[in-house]
PDB file of N, CA and C in Angstrom:
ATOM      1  N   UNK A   1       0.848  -1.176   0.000  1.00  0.00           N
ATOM      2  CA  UNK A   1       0.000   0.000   0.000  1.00  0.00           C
ATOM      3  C   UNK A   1       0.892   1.236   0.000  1.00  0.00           C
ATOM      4  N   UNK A   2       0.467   2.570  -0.571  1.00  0.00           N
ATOM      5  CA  UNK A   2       1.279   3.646  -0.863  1.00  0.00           C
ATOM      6  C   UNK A   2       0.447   4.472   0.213  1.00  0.00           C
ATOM      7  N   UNK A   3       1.436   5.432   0.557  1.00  0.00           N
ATOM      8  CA  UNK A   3       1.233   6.689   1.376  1.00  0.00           C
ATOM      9  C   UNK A   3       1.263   7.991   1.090  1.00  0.00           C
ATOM     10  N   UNK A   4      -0.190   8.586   1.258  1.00  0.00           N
ATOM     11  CA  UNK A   4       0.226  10.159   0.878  1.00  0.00           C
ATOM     12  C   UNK A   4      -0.071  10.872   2.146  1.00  0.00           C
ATOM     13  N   UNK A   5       0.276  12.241   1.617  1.00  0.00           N
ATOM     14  CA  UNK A   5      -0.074  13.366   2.522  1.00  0.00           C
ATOM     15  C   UNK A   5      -0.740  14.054   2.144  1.00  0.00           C
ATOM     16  N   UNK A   6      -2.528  14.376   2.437  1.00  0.00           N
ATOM     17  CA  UNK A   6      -3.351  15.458   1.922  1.00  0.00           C
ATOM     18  C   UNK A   6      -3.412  16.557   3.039  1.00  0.00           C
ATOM     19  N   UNK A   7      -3.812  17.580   2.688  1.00  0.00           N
ATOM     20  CA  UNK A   7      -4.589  19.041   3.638  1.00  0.00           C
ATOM     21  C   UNK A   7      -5.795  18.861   3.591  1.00  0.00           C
ATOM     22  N   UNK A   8      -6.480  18.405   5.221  1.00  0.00           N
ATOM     23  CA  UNK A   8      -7.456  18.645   4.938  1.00  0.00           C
ATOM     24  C   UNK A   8      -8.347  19.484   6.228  1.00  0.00           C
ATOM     25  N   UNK A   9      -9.504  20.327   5.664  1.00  0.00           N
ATOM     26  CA  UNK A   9      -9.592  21.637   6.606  1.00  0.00           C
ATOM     27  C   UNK A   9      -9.913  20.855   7.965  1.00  0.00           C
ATOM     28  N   UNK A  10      -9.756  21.845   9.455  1.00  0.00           N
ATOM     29  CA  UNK A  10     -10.063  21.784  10.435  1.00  0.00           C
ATOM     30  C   UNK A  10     -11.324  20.456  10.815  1.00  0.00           C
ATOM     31  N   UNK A  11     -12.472  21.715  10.120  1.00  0.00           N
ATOM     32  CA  UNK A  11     -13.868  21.271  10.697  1.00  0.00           C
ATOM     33  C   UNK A  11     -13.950  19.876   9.405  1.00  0.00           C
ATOM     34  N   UNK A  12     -13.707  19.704   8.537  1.00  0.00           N
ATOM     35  CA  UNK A  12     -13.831  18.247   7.972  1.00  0.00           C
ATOM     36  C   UNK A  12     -13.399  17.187   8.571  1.00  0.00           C
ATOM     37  N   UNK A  13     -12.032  17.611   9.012  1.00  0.00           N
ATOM     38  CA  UNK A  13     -11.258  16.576   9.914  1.00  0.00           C
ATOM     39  C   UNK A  13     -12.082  16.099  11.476  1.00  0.00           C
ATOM     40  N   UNK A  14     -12.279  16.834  11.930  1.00  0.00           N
ATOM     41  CA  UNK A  14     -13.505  16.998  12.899  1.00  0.00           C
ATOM     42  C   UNK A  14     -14.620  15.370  12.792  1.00  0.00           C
ATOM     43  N   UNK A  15     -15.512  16.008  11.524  1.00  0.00           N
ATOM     44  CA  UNK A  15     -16.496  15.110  10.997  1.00  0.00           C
ATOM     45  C   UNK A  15     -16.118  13.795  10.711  1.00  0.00           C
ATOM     46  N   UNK A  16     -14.794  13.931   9.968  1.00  0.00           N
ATOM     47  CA  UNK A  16     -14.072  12.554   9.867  1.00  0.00           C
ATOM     48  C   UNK A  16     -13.963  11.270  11.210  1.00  0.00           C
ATOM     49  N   UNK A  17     -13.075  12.524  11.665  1.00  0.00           N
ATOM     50  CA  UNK A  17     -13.204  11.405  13.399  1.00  0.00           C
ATOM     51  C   UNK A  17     -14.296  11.288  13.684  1.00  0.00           C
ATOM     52  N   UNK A  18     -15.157  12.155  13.911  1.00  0.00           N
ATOM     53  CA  UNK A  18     -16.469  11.066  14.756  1.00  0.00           C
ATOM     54  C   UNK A  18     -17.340  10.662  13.812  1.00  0.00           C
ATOM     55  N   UNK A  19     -17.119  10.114  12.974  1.00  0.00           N
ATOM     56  CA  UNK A  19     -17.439   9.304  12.015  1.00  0.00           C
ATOM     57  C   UNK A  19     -17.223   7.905  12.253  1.00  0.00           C
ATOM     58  N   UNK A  20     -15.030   7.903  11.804  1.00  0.00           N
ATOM     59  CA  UNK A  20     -14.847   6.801  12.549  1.00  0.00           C
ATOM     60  C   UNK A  20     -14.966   6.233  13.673  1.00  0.00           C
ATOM     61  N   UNK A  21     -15.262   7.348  14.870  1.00  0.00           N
ATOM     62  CA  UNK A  21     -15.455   6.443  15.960  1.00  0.00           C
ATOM     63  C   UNK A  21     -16.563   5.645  15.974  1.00  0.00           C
ATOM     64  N   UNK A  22     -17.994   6.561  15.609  1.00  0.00           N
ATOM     65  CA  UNK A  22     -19.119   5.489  15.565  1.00  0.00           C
ATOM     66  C   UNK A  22     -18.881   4.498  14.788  1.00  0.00           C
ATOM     67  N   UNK A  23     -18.013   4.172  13.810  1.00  0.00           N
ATOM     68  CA  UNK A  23     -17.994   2.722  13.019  1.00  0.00           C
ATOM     69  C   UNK A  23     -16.980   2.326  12.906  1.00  0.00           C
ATOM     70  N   UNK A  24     -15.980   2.480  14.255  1.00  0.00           N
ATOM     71  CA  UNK A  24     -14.754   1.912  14.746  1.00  0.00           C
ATOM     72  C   UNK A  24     -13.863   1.304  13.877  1.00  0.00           C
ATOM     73  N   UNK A  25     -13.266   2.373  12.981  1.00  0.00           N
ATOM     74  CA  UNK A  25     -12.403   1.935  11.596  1.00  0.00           C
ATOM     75  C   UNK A  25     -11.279   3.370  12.420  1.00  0.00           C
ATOM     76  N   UNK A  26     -10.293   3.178  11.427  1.00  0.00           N
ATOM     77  CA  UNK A  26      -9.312   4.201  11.532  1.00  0.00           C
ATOM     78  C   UNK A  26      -9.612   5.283  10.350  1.00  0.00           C
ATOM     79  N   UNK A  27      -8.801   6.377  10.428  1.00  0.00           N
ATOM     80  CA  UNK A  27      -9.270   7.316   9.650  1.00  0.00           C
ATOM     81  C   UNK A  27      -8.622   7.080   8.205  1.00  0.00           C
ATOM     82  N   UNK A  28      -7.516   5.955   7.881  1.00  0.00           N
ATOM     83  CA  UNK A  28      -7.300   5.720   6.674  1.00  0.00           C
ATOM     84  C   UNK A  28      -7.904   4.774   6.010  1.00  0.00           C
ATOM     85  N   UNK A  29      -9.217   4.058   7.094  1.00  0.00           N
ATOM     86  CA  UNK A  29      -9.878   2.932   6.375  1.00  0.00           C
ATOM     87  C   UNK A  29     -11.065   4.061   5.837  1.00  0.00           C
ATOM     88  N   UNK A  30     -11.391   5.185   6.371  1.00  0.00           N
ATOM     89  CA  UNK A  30     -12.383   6.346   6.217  1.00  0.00           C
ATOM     90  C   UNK A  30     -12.091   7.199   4.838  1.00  0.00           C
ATOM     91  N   UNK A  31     -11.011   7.540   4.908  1.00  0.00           N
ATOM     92  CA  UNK A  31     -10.685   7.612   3.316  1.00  0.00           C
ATOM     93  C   UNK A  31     -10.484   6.804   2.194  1.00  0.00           C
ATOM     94  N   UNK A  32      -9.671   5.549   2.469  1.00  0.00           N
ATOM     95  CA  UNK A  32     -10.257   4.416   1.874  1.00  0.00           C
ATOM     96  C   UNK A  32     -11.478   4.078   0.904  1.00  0.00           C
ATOM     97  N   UNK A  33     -12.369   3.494   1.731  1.00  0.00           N
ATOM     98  CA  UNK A  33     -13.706   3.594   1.632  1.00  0.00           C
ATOM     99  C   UNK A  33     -14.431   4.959   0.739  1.00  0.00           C
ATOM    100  N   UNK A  34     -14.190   5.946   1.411  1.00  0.00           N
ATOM    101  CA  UNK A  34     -14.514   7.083   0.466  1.00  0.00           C
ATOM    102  C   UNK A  34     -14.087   7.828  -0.748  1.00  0.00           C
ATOM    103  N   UNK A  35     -12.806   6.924  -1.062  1.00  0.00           N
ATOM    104  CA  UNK A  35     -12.375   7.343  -2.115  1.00  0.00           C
ATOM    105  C   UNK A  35     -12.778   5.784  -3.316  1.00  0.00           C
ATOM    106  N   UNK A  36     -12.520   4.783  -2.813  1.00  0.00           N
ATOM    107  CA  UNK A  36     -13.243   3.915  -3.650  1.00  0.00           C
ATOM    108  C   UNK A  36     -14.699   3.816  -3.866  1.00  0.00           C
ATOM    109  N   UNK A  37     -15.552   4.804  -3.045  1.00  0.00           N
ATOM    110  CA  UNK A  37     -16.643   5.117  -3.539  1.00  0.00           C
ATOM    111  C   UNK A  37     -16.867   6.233  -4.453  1.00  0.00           C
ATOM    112  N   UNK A  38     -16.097   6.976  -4.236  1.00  0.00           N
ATOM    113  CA  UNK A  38     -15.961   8.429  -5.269  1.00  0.00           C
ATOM    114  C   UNK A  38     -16.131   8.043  -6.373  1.00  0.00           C
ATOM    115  N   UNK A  39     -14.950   7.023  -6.658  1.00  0.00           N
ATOM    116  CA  UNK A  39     -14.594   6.517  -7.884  1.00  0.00           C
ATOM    117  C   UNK A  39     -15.326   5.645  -8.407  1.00  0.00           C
ATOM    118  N   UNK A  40     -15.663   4.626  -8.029  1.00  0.00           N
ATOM    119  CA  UNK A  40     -17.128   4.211  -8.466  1.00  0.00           C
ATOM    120  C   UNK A  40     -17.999   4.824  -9.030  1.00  0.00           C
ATOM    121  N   UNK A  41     -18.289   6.041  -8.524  1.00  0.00           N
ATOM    122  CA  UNK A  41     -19.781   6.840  -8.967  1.00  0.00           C
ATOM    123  C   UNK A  41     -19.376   7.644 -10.032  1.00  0.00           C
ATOM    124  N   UNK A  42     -18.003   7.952 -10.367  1.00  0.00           N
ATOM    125  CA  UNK A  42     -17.632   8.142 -11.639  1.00  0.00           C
ATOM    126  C   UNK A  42     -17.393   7.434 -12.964  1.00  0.00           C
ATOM    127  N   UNK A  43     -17.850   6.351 -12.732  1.00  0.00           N
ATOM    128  CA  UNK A  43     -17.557   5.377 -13.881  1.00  0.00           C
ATOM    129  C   UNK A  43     -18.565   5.492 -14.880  1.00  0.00           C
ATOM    130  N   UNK A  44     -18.350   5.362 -16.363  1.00  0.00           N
ATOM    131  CA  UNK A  44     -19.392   5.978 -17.251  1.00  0.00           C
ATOM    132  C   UNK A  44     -20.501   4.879 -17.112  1.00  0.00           C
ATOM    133  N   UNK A  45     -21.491   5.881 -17.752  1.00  0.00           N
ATOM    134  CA  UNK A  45     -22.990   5.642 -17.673  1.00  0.00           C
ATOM    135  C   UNK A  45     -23.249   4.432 -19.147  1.00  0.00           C
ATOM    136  N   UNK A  46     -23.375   3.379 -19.041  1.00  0.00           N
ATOM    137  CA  UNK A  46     -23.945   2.636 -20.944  1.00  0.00           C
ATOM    138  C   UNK A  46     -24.848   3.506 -20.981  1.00  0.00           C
ATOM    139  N   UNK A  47     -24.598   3.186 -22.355  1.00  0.00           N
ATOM    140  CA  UNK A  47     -25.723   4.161 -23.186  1.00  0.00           C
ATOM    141  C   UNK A  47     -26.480   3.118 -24.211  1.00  0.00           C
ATOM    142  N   UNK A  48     -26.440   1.888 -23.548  1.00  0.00           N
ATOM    143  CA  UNK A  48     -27.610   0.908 -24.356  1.00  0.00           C
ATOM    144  C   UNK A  48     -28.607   0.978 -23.930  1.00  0.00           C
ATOM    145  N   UNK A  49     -28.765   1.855 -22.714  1.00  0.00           N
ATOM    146  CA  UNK A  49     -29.971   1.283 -22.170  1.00  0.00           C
ATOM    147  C   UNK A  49     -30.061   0.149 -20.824  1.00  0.00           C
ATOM    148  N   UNK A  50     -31.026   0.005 -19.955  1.00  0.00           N
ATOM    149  CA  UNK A  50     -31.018  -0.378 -18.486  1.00  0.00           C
ATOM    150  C   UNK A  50     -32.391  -1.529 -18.935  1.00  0.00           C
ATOM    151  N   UNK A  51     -32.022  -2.131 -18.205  1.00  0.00           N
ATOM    152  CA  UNK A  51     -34.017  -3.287 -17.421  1.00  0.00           C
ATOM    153  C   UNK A  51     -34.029  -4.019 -18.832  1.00  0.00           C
ATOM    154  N   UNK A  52     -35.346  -3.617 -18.781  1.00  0.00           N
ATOM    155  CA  UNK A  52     -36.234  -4.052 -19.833  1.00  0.00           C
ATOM    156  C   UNK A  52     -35.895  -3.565 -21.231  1.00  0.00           C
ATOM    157  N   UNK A  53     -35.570  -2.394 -21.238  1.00  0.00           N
ATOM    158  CA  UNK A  53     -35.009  -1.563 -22.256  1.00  0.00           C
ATOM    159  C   UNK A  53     -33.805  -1.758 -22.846  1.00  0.00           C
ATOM    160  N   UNK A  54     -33.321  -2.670 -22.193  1.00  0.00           N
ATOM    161  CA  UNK A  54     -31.867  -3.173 -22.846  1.00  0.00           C
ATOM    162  C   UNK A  54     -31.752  -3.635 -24.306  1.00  0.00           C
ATOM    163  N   UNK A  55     -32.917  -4.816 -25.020  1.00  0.00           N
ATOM    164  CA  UNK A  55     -33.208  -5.210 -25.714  1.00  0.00           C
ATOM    165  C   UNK A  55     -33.950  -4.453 -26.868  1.00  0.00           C
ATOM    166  N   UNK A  56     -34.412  -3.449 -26.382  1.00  0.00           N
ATOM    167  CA  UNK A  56     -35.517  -2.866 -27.101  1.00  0.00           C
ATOM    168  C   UNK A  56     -35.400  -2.031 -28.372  1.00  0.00           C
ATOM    169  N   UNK A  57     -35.831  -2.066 -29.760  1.00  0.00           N
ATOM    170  CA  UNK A  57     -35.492  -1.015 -30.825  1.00  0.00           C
ATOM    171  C   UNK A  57     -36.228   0.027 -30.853  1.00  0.00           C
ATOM    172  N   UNK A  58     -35.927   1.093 -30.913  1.00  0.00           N
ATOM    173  CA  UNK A  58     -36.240   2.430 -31.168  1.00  0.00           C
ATOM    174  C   UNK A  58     -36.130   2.626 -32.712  1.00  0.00           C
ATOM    175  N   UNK A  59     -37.887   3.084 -33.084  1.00  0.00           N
ATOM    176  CA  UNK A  59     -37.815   3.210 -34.461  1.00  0.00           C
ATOM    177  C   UNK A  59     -37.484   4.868 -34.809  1.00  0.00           C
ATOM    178  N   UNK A  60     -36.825   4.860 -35.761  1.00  0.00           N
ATOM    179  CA  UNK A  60     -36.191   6.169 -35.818  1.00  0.00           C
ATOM    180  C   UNK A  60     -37.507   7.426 -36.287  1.00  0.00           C
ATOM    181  N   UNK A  61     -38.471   7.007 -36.849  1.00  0.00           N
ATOM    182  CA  UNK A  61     -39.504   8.164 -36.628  1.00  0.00           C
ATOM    183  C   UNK A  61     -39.904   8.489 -35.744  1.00  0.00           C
ATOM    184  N   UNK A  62     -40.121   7.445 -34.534  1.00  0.00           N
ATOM    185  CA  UNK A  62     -40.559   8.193 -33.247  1.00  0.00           C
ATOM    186  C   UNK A  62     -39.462   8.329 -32.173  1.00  0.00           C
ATOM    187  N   UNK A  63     -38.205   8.182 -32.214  1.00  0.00           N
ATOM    188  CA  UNK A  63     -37.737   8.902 -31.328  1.00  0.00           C
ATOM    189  C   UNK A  63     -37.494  10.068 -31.552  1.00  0.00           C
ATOM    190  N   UNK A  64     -37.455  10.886 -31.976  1.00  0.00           N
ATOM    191  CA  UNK A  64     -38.222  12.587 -31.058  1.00  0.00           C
ATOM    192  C   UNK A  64     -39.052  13.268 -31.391  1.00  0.00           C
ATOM    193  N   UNK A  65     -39.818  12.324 -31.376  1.00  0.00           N
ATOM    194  CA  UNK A  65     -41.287  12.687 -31.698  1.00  0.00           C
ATOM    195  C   UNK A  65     -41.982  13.514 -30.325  1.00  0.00           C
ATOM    196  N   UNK A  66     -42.579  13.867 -30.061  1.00  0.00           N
ATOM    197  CA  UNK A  66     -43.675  14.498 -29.469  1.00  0.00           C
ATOM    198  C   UNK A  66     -44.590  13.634 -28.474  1.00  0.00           C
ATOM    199  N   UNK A  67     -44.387  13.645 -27.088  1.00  0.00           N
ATOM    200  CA  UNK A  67     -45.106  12.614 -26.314  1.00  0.00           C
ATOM    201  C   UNK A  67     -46.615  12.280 -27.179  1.00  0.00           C
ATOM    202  N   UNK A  68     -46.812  11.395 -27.763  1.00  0.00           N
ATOM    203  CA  UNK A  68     -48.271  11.057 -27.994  1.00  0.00           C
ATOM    204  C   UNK A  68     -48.793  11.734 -29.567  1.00  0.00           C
ATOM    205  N   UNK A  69     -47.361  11.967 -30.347  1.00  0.00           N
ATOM    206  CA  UNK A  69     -47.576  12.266 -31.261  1.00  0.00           C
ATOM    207  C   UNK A  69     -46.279  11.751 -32.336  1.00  0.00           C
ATOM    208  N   UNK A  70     -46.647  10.809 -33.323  1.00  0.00           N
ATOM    209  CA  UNK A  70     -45.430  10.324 -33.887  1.00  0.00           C
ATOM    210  C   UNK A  70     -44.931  11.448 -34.941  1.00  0.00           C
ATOM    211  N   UNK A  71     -43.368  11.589 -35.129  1.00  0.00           N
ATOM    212  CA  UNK A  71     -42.656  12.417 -35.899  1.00  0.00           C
ATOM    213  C   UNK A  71     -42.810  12.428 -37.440  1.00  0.00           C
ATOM    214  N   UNK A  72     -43.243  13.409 -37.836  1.00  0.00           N
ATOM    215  CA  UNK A  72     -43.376  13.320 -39.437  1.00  0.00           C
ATOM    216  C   UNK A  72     -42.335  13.356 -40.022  1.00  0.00           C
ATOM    217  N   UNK A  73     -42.699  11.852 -41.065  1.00  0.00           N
ATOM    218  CA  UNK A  73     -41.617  11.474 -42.221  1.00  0.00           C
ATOM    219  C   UNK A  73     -40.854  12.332 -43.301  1.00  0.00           C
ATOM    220  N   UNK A  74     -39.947  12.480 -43.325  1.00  0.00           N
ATOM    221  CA  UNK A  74     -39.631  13.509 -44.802  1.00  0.00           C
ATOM    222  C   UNK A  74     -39.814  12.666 -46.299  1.00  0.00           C
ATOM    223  N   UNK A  75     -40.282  13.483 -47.111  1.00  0.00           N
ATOM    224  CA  UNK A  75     -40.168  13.063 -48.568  1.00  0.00           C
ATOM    225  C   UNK A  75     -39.176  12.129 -48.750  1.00  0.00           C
ATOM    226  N   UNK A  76     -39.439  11.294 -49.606  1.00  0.00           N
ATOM    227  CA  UNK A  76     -38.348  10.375 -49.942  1.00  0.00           C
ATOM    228  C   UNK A  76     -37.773   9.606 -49.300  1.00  0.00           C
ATOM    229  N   UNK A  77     -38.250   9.395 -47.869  1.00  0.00           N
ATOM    230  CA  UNK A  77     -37.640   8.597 -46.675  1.00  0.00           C
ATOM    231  C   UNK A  77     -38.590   7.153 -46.617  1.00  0.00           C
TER     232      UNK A  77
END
């Protein structure tokens, strides 16, 4: 494992500790933890689609169509 040195303000540091005390970790398992969650929640979004929708085709006239109104065709299409 590698070691750094961050700055971090007063009153954060504060919050930090009694943090860890209620869930009896040390304060580098507290950053730890919070930095492998950071990073997690940055990981890109698919863009296929989620659930049910994973599978699903989108016909190209109605996607941006108009809630409840399908998109008009152009000539020659």
């Amino acid at each position: 494992m590698s070691r750094t040195i961050i700055e971090i303000p007063q009153a954060l540091l504060h919050e930090a500790d009694d943090l860890c005390a209620r869930l009896g970790i040390s304060r580098a398992e507290l950053v730890r933890r919070a930095l492998r969650d950071f990073l997690r929640g940055q990981q890109p979004v698919k863009a296929e689609g989620f659930g049910l929708w994973t599978q699903s085709a989108v016909r190209p006239e109605v996607a941006d169509a108009e809630p409840g109104r399908p998109k008009r065709r152009r000539r020659g299409v």
